[in-house]
Protein backbone atom coordinates (compact mmCIF):
# COMPACT_ATOMS: atom_id res chain seq x y z
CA UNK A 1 111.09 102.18 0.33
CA UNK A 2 114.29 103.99 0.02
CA UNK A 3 112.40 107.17 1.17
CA UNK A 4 111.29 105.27 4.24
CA UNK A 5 114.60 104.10 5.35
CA UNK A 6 116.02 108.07 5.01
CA UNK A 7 113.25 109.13 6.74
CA UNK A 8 113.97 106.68 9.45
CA UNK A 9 117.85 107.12 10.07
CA UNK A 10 116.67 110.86 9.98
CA UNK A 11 114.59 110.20 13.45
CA UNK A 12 116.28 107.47 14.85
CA UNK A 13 119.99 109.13 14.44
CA UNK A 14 119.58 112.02 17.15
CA UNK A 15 119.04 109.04 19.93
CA UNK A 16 121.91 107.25 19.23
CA UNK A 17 123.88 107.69 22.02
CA UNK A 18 121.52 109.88 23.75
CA UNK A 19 120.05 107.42 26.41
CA UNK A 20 122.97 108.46 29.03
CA UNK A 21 122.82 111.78 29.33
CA UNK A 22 118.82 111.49 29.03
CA UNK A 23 119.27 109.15 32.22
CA UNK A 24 121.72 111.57 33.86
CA UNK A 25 119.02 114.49 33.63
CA UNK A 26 116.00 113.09 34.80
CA UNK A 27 117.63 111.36 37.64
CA UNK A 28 119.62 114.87 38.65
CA UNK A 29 116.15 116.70 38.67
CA UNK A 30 114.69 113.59 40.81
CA UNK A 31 117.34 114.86 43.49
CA UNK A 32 116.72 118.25 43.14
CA UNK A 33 113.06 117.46 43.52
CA UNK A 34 113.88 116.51 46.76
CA UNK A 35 115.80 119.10 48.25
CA UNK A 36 112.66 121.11 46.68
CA UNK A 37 110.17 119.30 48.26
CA UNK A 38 111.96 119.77 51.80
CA UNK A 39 112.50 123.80 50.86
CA UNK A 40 108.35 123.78 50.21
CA UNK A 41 107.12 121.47 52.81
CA UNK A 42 106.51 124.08 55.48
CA UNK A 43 104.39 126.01 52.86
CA UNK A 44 102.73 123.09 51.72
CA UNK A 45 101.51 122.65 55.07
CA UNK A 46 100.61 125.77 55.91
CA UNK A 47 100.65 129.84 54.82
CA UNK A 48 102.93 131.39 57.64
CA UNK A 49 100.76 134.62 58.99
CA UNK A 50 103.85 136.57 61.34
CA UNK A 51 107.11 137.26 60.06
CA UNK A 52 109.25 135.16 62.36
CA UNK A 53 106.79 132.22 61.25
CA UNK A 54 107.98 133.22 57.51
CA UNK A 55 111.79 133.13 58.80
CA UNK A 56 111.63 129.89 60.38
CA UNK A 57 109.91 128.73 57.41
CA UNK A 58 112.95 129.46 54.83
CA UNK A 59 115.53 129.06 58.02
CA UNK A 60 114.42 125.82 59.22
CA UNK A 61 114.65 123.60 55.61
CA UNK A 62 117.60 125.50 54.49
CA UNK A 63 119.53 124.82 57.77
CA UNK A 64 118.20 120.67 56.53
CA UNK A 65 119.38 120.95 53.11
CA UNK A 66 122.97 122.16 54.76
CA UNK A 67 122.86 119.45 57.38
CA UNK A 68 122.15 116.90 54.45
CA UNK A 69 124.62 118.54 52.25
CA UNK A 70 127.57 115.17 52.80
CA UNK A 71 124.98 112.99 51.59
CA UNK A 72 123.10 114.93 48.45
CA UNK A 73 126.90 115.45 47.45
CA UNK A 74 127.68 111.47 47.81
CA UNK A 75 124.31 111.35 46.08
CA UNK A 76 125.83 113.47 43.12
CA UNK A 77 128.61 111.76 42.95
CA UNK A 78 126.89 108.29 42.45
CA UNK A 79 124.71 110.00 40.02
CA UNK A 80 127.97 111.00 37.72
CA UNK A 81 129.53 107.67 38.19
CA UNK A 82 126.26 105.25 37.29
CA UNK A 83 125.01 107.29 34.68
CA UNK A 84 127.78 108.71 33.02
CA UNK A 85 131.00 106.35 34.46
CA UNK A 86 132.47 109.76 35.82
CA UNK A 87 134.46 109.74 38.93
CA UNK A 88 134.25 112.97 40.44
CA UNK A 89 136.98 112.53 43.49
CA UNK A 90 135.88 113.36 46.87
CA UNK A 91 137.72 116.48 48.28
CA UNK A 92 137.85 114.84 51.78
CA UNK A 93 139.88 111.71 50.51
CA UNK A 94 136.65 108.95 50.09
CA UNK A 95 135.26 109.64 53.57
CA UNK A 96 132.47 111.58 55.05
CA UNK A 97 133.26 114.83 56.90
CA UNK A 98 130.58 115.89 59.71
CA UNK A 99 129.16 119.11 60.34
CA UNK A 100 129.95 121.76 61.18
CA UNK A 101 133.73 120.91 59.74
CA UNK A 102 132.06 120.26 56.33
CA UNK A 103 130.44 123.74 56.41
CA UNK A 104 133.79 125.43 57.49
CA UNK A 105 135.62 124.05 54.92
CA UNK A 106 136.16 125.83 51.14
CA UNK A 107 135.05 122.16 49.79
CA UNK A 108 131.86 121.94 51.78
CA UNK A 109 131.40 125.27 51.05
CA UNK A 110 131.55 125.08 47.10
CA UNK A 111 129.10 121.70 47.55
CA UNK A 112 126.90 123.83 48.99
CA UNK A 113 127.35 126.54 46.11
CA UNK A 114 126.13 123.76 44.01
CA UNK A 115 123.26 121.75 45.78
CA UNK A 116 121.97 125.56 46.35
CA UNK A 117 122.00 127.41 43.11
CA UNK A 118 123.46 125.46 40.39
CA UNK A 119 121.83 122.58 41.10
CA UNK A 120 117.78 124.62 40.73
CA UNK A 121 119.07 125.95 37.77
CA UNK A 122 120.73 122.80 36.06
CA UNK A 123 117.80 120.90 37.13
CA UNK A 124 115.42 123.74 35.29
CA UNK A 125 117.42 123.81 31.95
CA UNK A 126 117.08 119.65 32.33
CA UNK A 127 113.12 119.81 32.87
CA UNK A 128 112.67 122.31 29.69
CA UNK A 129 115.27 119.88 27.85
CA UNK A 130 112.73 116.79 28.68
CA UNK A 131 109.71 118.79 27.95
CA UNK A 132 111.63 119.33 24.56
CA UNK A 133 112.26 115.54 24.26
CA UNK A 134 108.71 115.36 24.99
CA UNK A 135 107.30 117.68 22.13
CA UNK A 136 109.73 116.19 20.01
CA UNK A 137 108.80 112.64 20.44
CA UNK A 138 105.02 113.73 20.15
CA UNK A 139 105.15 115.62 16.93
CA UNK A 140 107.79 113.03 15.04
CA UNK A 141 105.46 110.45 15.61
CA UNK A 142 102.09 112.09 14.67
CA UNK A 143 101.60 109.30 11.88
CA UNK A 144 101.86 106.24 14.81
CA UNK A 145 99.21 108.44 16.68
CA UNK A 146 96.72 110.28 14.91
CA UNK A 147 95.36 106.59 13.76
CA UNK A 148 93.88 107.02 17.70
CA UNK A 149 91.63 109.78 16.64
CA UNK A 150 88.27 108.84 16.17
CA UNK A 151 87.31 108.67 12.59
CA UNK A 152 84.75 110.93 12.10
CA UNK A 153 87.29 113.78 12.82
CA UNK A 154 89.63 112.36 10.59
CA UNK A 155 86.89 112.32 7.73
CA UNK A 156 86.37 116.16 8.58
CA UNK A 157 89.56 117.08 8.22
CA UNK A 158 90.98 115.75 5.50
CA UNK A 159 94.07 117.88 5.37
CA UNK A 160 95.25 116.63 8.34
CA UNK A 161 97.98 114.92 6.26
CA UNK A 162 99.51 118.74 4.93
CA UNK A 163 100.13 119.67 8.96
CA UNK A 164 100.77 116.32 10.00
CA UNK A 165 103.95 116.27 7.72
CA UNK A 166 104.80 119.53 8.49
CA UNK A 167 104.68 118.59 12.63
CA UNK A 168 106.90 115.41 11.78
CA UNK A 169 109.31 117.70 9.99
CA UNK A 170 109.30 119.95 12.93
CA UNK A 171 109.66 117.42 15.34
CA UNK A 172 112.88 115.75 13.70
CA UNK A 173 113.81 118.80 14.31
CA UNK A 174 113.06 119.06 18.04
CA UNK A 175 114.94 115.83 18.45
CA UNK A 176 117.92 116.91 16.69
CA UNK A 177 117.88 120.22 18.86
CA UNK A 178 116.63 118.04 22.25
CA UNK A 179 119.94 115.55 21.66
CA UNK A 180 121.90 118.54 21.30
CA UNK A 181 121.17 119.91 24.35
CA UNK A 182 121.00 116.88 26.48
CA UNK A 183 124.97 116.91 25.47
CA UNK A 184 125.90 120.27 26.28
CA UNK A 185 123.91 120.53 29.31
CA UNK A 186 125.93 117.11 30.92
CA UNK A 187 128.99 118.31 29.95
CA UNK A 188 128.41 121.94 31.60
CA UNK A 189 126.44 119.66 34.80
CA UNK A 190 130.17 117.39 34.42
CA UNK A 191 132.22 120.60 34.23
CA UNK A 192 130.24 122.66 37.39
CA UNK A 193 130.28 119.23 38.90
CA UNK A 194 134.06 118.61 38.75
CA UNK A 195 134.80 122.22 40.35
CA UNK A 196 131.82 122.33 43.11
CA UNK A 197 131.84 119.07 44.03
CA UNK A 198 135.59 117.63 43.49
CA UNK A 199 138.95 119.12 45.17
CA UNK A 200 140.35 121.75 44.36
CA UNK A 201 143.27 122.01 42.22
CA UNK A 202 145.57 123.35 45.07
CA UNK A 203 143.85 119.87 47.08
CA UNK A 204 144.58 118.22 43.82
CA UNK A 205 148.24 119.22 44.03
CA UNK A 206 148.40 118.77 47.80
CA UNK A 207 146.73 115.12 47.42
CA UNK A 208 149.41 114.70 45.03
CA UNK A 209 152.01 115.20 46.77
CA UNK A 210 150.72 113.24 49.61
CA UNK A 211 150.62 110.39 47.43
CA UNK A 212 153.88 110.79 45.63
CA UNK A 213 155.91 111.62 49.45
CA UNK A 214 154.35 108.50 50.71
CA UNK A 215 155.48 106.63 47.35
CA UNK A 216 158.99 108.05 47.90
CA UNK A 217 158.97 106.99 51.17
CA UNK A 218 157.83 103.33 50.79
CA UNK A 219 160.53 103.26 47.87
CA UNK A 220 162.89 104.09 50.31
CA UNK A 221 162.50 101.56 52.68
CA UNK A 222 161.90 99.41 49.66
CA UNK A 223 165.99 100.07 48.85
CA UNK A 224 166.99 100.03 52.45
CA UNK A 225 165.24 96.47 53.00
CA UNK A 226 166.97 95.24 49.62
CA UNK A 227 170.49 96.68 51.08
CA UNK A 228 169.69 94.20 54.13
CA UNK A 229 169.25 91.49 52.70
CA UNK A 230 172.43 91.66 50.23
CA UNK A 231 174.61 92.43 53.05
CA UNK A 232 173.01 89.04 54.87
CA UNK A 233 173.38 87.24 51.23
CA UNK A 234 177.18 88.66 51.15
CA UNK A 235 177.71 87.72 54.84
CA UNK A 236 176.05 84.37 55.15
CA UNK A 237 177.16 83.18 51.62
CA UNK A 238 180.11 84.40 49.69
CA UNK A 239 182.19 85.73 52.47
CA UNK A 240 181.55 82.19 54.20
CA UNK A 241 183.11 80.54 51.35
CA UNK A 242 185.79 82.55 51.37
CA UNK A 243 186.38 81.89 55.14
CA UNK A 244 185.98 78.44 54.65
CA UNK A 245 188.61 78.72 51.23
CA UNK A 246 191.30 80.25 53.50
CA UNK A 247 191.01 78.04 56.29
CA UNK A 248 191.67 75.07 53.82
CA UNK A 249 194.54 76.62 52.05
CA UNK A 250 196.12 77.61 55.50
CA UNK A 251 195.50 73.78 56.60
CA UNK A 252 196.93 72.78 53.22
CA UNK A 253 200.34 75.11 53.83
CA UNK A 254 200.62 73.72 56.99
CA UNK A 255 200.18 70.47 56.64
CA UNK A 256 202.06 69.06 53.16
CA UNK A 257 205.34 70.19 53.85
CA UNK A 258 207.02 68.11 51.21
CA UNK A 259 205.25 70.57 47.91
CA UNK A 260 207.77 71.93 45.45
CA UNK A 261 208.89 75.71 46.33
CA UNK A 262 206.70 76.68 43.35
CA UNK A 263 203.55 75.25 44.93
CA UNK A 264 203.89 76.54 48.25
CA UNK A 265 204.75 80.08 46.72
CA UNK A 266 201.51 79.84 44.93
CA UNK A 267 199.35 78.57 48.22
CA UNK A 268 201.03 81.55 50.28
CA UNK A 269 199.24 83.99 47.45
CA UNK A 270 196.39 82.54 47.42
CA UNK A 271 196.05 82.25 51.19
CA UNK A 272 196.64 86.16 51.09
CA UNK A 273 194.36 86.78 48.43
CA UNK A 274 191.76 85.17 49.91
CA UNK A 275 192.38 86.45 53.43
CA UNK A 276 192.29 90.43 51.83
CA UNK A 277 189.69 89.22 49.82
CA UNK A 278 187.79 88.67 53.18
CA UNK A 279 188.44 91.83 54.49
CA UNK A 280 187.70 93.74 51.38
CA UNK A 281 184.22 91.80 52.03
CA UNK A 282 183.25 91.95 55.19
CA UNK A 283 184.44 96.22 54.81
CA UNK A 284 181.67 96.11 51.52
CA UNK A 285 179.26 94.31 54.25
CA UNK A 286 179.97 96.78 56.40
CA UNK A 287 179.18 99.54 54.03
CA UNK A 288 175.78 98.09 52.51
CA UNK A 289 174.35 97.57 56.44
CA UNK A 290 175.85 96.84 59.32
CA UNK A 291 175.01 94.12 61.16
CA UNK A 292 175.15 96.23 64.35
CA UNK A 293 173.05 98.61 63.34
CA UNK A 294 170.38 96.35 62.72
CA UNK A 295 170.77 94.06 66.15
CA UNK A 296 171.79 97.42 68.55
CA UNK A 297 170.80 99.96 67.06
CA UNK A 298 172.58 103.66 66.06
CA UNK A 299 174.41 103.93 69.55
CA UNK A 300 176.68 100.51 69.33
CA UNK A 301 177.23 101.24 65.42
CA UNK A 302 178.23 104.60 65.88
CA UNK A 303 180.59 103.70 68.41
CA UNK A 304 181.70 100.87 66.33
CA UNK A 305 182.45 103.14 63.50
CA UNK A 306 184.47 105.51 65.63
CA UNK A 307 187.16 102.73 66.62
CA UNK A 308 188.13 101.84 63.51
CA UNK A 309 188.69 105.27 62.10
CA UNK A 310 192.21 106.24 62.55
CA UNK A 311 191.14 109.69 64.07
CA UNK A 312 190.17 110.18 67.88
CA UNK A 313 186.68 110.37 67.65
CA UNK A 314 184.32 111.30 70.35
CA UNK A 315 180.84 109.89 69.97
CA UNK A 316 177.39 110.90 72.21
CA UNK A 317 173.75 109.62 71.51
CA UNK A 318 170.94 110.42 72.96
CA UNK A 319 167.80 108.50 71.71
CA UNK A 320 165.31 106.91 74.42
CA UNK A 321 164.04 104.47 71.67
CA UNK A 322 164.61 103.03 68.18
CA UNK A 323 164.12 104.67 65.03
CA UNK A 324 162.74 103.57 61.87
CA UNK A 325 165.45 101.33 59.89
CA UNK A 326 165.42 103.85 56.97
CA UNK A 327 166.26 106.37 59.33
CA UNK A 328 169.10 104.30 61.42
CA UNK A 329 170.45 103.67 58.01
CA UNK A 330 170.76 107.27 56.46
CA UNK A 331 172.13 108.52 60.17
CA UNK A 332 174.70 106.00 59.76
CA UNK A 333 176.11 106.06 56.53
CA UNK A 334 175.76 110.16 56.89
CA UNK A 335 178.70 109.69 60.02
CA UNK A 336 180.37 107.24 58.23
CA UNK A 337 180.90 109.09 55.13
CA UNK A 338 181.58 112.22 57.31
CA UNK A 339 184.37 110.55 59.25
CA UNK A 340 185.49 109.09 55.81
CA UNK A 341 185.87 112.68 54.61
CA UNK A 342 187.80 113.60 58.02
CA UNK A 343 190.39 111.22 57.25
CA UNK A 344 190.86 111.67 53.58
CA UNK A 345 190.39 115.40 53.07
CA UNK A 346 190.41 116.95 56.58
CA UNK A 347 193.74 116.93 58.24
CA UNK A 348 192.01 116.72 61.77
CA UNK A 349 193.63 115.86 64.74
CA UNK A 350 190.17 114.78 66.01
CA UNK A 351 186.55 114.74 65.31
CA UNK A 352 183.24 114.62 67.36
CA UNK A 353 179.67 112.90 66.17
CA UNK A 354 176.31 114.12 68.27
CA UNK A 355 173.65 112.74 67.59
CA UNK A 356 170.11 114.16 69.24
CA UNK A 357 166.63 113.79 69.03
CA UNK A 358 164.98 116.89 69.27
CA UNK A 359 160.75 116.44 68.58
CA UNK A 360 160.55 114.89 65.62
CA UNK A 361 163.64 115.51 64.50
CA UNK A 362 166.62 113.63 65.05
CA UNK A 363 169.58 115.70 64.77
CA UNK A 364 173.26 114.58 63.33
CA UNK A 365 176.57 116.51 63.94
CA UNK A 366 179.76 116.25 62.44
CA UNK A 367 182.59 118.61 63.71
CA UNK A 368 186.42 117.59 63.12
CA UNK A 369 189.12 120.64 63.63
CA UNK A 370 190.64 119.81 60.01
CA UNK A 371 191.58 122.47 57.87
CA UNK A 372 188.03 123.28 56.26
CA UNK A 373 187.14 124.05 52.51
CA UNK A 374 184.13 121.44 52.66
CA UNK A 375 181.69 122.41 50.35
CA UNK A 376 178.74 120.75 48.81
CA UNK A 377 179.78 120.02 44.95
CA UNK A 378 183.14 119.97 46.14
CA UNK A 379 183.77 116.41 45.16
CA UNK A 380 183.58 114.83 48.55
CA UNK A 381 181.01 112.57 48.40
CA UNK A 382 178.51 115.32 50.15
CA UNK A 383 176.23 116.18 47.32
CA UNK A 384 175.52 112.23 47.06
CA UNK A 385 175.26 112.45 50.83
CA UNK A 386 172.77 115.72 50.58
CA UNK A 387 170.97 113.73 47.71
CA UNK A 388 170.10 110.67 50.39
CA UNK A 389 169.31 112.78 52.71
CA UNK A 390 166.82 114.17 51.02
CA UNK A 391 164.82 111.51 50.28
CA UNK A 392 163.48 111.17 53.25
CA UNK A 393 162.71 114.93 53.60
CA UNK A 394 165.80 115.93 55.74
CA UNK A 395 168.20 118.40 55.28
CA UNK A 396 171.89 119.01 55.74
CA UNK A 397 174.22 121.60 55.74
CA UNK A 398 177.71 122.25 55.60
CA UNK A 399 179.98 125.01 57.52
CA UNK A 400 183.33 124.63 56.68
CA UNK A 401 185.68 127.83 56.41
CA UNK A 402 188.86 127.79 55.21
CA UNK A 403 191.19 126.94 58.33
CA UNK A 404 188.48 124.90 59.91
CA UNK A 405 186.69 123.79 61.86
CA UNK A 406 184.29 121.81 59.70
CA UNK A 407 180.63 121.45 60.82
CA UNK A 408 178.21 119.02 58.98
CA UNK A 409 174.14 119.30 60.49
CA UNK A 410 171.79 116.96 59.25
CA UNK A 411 168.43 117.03 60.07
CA UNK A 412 165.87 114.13 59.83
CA UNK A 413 162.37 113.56 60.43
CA UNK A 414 162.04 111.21 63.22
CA UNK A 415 160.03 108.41 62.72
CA UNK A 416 159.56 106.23 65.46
């Protein structure tokens, strides 16, 4: 009994897990059948006599298997996915390209590589592995079998037993060797499969960085929508309380004019407190999003911005439309931290902001006649500023010899 059970695990233990790539053969040499059958059906039909008859009988079902060549690959890739669970990625992004842009491109191209000549010869290696299956199934089970033979032969040949055990031994061997290549064969089909029929790796990489720009950029306006909505917190909330805290102590100093020196002393600070206090906000609302930029756009905040630097400052916009918020935004804080810089660092009698749209980019510049020295890294703020800019895919630059004049460019793509 012990003997029987060995015996047993010996067969059954080559088709454990073998039922999936098994699958994945048969039903890739099913497709390949097909484009077969449409390469043969002229000559099925008929024996071609001249030789342009024999061209037009190899051009005419190639030129179908090339037109079909979007769909056998979809075909291929539903083949990997059901049988296996593979996702091979489509090169084209998920949807179908038409000819002849499928055929001019290196993806359609190495499909057609594969439904062509890899495919036959996968697909023949897969029929001699099932014929292999096939033998081996047949010669492990001779003992289930043979008990169909009529038995007068059986009586015969009585040694049928001797070769009998001999073709079972050979045939757990078939099935040992038929599992292995079932394996090896799907993972070289996966392998071909994932290069012919997938993107490239330079489309991988490209893809990629599609993805990861367009993550970047929804990030961004992710932060910039955030910044709105604290300055609007900020500016509805806090710095109305504060409003509403001075009014009441300037009310109370006005009105109880009988409180000891001590307690009007302490009022009058806290009135002023609370008055800076106000401005300090409404300078940090200011700084997080103005409202102005969000109700007029980059023109009135701009020239907002200019009157309260200290500095004659000379502004010009030209946009015919609105940008994108994120865009508004970096523009913005990019002048106002360049005018920040004039004031602090620059020495400038005056300073002038342009601001252009040029295509699709929307062109910032910062000139003051200050003494110069502006460098990125130089601890003005402008390597933060360069950072920001950046994140949206812009650039800036910085001219700034010593003895002046500074000029900060700062080029964005314009989004509409």
């Amino acid at each position: 009994m012990r003997i029987v059970t060995r015996l047993r695990g010996l067969v059954l233990r080559p088709l454990r897990g073998v039922g999936r790539p098994v699958a994945f053969l048969a039903t890739g040499l099913l497709i390949q059948f097909g484009v077969l059958l449409v390469m043969a059906l002229p000559w099925i039909f008929f024996v071609p006599q001249s030789a342009g008859v024999v061209l037009l009988a190899v051009v005419v079902p190639l030129a179908a298997v090339v037109f079909a060549g979007p769909l056998l690959t979809e075909a291929q890739h539903a083949r990997f996915r059901v049988r296996l669970g593979v996702d091979i990625p489509s090169p084209y992004g998920g949807r179908r390209p038409r000819q002849p842009a499928w055929l001019r491109s290196r993806a359609g191209r190495r499909q057609l590589l594969y439904h062509l000549l890899d495919g036959p010869l996968l697909s023949l290696a897969a029929l001699l592995v099932l014929l292999t299956w096939a033998a081996a199934l047949a010669a492990s089970s001779v003992y289930l079998w043979i008990w169909l033979v009529p038995l007068d032969w059986r009586l015969q040949h009585l040694g049928y037993s001797t070769w009998a055990a001999y073709l079972t031994a050979a045939g757990i061997g078939l099935l040992h060797l038929a599992a292995w290549l079932s394996h090896a064969l799907t993972g070289l089909d996966t392998r071909l499969a994932s290069v012919l029929l997938g993107p490239s790796r330079a489309e991988q990489l490209a893809r990629r960085v599609e993805a990861l720009t367009e993550s970047r950029a929804g990030l961004v306006d992710v932060v910039d929508a955030e910044r709105r909505r604290i300055e609007r917190d900020l500016h509805d909330g806090a710095q109305q309380r504060l409003v509403s805290l001075a009014v009441n102590l300037g009310i109370a100093k006005a009105t109880f004019d009988d409180l000891p020196e001590d307690v009007r002393r302490v009022i009058d600070e806290a009135h002023r407190e609370a008055k800076e206090a106000i401005e300090e906000l409404s300078s940090l609302v200011r700084g997080l999003h103005p409202a102005v930029l969000e109700d007029r756009g980059l023109d009135a905040a701009l020239s907002g911005l200019a009157a309260r630097v200290p500095v004659p400052v000379r502004v010009t916009v030209e946009l015919t439309s609105r940008l994108s918020p994120t865009i508004e935004s970096i523009a913005y804080f990019v002048v106002s931290e360049a005018l920040t810089n004039v004031v602090k660092h620059a020495e400038a009698s005056e300073a002038e902001v342009t601001v252009v749209r040029a295509g699709a980019t929307l062109l910032v510049v910062v000139r003051d006649d200050g003494v110069g020295g502006a460098r990125l890294g130089g601890g003005t703020g402008l390597s933060g500023l360069a950072k920001r800019v950046a994140s949206v895919d812009g650039t800036l630059s910085v001219d700034s010899p010593a003895g002046g004049p500074t000029v900060i460019t700062v080029e964005l793509p314009c989004v509409p």
